[in-house]
N, C-alpha and C. Protein backbone atom coordinates (compact mmCIF):
# COMPACT_ATOMS: atom_id res chain seq x y z
N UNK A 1 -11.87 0.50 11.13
CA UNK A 1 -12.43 -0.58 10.38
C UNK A 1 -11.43 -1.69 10.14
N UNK A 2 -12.17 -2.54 9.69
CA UNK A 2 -10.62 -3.77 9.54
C UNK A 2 -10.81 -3.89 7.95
N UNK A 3 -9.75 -4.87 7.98
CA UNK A 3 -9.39 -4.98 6.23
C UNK A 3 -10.14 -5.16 5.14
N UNK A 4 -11.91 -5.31 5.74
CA UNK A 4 -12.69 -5.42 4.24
C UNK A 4 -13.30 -3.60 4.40
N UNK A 5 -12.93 -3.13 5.68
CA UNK A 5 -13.77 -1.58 5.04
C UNK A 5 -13.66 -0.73 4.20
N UNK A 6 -13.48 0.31 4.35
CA UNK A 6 -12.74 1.33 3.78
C UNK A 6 -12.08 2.59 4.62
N UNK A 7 -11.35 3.11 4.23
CA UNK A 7 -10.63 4.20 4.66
C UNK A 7 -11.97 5.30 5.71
N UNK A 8 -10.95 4.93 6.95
CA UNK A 8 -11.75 5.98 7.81
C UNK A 8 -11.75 7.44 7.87
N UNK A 9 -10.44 7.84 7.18
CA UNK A 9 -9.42 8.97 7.22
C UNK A 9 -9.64 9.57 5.43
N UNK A 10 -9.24 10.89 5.46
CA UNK A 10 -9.12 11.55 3.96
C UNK A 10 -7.74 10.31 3.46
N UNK A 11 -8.13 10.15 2.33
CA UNK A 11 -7.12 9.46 1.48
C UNK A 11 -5.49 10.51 1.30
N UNK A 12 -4.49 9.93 1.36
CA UNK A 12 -3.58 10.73 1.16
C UNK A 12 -2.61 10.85 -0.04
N UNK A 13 -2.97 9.46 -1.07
CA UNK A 13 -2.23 8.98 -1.98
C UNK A 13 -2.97 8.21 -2.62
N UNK A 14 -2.50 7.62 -3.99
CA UNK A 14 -3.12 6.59 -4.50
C UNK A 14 -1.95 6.06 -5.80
N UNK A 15 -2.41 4.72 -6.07
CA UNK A 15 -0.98 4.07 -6.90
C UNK A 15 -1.90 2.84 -8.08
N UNK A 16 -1.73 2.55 -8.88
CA UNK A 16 -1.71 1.28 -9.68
C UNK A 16 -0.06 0.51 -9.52
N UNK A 17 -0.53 -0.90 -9.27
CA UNK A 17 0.52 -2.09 -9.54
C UNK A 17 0.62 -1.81 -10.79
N UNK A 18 1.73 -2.45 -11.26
CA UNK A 18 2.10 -2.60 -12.77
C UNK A 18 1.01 -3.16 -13.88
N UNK A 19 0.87 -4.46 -13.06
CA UNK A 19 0.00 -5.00 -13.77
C UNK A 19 -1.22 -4.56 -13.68
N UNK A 20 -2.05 -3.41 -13.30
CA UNK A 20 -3.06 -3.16 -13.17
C UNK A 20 -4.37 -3.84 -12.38
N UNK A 21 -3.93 -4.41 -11.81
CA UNK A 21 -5.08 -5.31 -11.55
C UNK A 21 -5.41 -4.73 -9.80
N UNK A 22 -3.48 -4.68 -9.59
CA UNK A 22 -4.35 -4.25 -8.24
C UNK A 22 -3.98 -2.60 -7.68
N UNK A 23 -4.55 -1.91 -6.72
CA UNK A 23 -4.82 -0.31 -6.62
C UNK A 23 -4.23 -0.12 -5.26
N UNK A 24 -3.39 0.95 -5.08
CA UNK A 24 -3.37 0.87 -3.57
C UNK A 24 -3.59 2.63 -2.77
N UNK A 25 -3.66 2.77 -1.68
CA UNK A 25 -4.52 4.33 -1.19
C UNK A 25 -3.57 3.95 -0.05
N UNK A 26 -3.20 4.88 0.35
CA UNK A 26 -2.94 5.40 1.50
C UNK A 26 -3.71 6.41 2.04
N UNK A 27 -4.19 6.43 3.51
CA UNK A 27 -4.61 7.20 3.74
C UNK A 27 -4.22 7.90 5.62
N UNK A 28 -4.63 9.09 6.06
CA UNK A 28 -4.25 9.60 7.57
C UNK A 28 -4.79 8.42 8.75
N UNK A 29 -5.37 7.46 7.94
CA UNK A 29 -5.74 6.77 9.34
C UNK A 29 -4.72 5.57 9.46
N UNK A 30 -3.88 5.83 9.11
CA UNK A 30 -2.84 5.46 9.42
C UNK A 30 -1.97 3.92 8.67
N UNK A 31 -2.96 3.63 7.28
CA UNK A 31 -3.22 2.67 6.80
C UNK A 31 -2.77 2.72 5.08
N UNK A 32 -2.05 1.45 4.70
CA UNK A 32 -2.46 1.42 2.98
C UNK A 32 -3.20 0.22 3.11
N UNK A 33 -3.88 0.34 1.96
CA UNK A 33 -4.83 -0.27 1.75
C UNK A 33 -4.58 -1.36 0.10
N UNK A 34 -4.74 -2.00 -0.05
CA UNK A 34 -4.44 -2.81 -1.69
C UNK A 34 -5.79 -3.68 -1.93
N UNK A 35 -6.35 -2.90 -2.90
CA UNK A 35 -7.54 -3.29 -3.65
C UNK A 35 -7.32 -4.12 -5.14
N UNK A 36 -8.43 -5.39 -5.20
CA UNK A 36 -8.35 -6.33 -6.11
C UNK A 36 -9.24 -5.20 -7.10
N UNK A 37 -9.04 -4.57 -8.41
CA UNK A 37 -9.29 -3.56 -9.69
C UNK A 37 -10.60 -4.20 -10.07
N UNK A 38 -10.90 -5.51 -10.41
CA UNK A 38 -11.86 -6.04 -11.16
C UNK A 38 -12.88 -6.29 -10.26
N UNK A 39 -12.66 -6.68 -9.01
CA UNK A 39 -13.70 -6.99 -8.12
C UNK A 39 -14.07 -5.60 -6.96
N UNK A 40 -13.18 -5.06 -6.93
CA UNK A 40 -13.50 -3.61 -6.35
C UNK A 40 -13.14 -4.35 -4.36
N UNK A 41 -12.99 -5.50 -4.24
CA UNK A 41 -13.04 -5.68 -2.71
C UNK A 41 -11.02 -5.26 -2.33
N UNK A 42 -11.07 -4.94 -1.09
CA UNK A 42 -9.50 -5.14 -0.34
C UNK A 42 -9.20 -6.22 -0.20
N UNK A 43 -7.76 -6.47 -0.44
CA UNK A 43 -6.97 -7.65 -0.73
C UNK A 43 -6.29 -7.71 0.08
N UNK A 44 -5.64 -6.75 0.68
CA UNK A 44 -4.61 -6.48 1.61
C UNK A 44 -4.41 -4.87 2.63
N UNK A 45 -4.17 -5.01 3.74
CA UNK A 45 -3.52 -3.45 4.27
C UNK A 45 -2.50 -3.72 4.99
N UNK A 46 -1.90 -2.45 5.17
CA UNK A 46 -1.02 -2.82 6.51
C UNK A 46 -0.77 -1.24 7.72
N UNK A 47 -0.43 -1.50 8.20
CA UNK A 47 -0.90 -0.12 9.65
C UNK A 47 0.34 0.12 10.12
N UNK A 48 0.56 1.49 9.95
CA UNK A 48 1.23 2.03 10.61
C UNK A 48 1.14 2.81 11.89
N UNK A 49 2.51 3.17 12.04
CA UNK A 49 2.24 4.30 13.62
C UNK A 49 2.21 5.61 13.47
N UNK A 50 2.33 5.91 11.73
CA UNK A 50 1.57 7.29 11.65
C UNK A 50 1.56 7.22 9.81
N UNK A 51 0.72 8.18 9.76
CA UNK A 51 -0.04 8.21 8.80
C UNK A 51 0.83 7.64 7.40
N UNK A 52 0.90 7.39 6.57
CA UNK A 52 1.36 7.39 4.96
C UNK A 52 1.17 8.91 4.44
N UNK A 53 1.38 9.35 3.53
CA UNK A 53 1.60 10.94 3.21
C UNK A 53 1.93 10.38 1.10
N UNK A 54 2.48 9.72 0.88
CA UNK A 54 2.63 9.63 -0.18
C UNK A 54 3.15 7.68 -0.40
N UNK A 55 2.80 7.00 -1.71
CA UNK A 55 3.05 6.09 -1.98
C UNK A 55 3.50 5.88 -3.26
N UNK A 56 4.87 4.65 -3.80
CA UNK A 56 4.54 4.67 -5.18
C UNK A 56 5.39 2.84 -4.55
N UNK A 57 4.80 2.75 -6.45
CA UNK A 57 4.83 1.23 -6.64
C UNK A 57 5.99 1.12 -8.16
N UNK A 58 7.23 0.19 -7.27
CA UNK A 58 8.43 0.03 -8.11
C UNK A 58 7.74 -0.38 -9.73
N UNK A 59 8.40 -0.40 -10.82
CA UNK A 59 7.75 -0.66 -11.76
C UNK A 59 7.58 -2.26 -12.27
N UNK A 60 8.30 -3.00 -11.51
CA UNK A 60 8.32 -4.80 -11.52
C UNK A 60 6.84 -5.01 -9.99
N UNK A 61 6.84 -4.18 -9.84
CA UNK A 61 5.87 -4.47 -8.26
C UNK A 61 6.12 -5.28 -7.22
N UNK A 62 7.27 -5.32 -7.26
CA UNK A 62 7.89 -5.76 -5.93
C UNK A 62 8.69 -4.59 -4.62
N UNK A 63 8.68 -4.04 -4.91
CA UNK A 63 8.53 -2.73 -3.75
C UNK A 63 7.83 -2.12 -4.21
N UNK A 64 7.56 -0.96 -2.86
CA UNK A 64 6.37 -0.37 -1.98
C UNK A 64 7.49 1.02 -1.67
N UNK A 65 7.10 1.88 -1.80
CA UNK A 65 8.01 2.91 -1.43
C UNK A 65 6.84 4.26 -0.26
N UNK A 66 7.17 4.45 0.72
CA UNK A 66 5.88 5.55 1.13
C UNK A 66 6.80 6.22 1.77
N UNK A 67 6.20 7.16 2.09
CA UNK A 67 6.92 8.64 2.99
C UNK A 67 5.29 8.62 4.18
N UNK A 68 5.60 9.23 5.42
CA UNK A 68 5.30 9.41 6.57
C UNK A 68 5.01 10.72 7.17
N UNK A 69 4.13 11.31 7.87
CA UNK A 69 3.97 12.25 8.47
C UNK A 69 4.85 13.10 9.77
N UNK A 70 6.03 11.44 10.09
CA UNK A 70 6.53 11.90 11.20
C UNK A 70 8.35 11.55 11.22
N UNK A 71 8.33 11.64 9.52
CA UNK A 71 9.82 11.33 8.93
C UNK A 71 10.09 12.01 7.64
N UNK A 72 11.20 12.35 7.80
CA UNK A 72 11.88 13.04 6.22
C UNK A 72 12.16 12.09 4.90
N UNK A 73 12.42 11.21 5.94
CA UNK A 73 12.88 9.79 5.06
C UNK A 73 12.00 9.24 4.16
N UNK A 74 12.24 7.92 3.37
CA UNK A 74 11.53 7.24 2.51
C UNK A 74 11.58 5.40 3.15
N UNK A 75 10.73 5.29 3.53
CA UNK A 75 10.55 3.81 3.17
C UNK A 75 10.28 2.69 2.52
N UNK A 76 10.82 1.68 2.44
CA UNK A 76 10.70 0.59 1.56
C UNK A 76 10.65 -0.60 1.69
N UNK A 77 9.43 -1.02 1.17
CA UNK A 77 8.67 -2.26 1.34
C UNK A 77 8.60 -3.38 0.81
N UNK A 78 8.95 -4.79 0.77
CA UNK A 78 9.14 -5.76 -0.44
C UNK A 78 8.03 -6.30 0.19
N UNK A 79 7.80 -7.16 -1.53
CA UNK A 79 6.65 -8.24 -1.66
C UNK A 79 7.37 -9.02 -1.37
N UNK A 80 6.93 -10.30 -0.66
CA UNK A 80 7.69 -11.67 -0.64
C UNK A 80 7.04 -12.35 -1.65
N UNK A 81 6.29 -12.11 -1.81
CA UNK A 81 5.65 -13.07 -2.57
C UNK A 81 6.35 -13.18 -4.19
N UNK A 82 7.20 -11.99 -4.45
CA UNK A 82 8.13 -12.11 -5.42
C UNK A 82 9.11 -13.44 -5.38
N UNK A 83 9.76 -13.68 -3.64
CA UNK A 83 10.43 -14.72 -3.69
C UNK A 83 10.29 -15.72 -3.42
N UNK A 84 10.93 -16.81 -3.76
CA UNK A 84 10.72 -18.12 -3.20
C UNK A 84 11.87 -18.54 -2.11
N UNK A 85 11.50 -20.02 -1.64
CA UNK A 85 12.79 -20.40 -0.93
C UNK A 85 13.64 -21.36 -1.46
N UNK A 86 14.65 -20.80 -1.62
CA UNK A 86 16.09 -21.57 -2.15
C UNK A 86 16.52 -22.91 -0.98
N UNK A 87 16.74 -24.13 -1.91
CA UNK A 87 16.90 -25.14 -1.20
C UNK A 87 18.47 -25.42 -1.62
């Protein structure tokens, strides 16, 4: 499905932003997903090359932290939208 569906796959995780407003799921199809709370539609996803397994959301909400099906490791994700550009 593309970014207004929903999860094709069992869900594998799930998170609140700080501010509550927005929700995010990971799930085996290989996808997180970031849902607008009040309006219930997707706001955002992004796709990986294998599944998400677990997610959490820094407590300022500017990283993204997930673990993977096909790594030990942890990854980490920034918002840009936290920054601006310095002139």
């Amino acid at each position: 499905g593309g970014p207004n569906a929903g999860h094709t796959r069992p869900i594998t995780d799930v998170g609140f932003a700080p501010d509550g407003r927005r929700f995010f799921t990971s799930s085996l199809d290989k996808t997180i997903r970031v849902w607008d709370v009040p309006t219930g539609a997707c706001i955002d996803w992004l796709s990986f090359t294998s599944p998400p397994t677990s997610l959490t959301i820094s407590p300022t909400g500017e990283f993204l932290v997930t673990t993977h099906t096909d790594s030990v490791g942890l990854c980490m994700w920034c918002d840009k939208s936290f920054f601006k550009t310095v002139f």
